[in-house]
Protein backbone atom coordinates (compact mmCIF):
# COMPACT_ATOMS: atom_id res chain seq x y z
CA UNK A 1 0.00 0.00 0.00
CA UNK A 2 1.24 3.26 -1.15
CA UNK A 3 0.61 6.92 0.87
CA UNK A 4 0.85 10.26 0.39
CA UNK A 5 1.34 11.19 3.77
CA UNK A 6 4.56 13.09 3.68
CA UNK A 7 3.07 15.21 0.45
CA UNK A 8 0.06 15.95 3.32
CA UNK A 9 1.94 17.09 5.56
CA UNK A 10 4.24 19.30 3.44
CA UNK A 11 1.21 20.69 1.79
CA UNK A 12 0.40 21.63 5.89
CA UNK A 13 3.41 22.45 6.79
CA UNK A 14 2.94 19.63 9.39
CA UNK A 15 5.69 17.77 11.26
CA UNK A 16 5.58 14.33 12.32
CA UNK A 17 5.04 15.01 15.45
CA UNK A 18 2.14 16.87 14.67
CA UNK A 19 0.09 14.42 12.97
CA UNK A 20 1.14 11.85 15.33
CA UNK A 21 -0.22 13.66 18.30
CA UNK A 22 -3.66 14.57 16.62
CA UNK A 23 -3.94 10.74 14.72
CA UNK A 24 -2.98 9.46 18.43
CA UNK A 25 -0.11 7.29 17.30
CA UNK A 26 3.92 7.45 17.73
CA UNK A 27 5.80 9.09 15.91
CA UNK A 28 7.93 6.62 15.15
CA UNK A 29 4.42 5.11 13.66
CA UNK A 30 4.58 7.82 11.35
CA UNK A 31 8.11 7.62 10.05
CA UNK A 32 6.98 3.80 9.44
CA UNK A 33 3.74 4.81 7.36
CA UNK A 34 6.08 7.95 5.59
CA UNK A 35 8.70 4.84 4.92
CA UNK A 36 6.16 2.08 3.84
CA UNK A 37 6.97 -0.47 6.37
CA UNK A 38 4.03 -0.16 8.56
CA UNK A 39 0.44 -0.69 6.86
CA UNK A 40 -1.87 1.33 9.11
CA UNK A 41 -5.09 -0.33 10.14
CA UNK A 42 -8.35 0.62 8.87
CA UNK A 43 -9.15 2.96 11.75
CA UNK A 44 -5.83 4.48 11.73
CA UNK A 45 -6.47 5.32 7.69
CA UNK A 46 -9.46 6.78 8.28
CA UNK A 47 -8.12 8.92 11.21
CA UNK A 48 -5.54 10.18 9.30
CA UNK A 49 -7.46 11.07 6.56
CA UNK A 50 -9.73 12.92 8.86
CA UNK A 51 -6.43 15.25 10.26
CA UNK A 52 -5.82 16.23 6.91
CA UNK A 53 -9.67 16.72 5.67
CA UNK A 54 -9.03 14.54 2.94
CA UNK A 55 -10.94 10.85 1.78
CA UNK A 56 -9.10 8.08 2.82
CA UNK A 57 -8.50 7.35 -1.16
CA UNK A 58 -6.70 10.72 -1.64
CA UNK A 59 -4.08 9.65 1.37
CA UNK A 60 -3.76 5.53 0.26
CA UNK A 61 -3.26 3.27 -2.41
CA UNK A 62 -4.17 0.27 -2.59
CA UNK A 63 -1.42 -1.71 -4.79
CA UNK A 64 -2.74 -6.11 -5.20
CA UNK A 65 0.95 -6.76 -7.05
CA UNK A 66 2.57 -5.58 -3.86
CA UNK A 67 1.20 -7.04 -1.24
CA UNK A 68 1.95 -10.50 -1.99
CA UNK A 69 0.12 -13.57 -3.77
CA UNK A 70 -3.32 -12.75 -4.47
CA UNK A 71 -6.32 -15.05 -4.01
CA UNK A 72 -9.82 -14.74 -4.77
CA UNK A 73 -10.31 -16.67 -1.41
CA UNK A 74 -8.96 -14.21 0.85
């Protein structure tokens, strides 16, 4: 999964510790996400979305080739 986060936050001018504090995650959870090794959950998408008044399809991408082996079973 792809994000835009660091474009958000430049857009802001908004640090990491700033949108960690109002998503109510680490920062280091943000570095992760800005880095693509952490996939947020769900609920974490759609808060960060929220901060930055955005949908949660203008922050994520959702990339099948990825992720992995695909399955029509999952």
């Amino acid at each position: 999964m792809k994000n835009r986060i660091k474009v958000l936050r430049a857009e802001r001018d908004m640090t990491q510790e700033q949108l960690a504090e109002l998503a109510g995650v680490s920062r280091n959870t943000i570095i992760s996400m800005e880095k693509d090794k952490y996939c947020p959950s769900l609920k974490l998408g759609y808060r960060i979305a929220h901060v930055f008044g955005v949908g949660i399809d203008d922050v994520f991408t959702y990339e099948p080739d990825k992720d992995g082996p695909s399955g029509d079973d999952e």
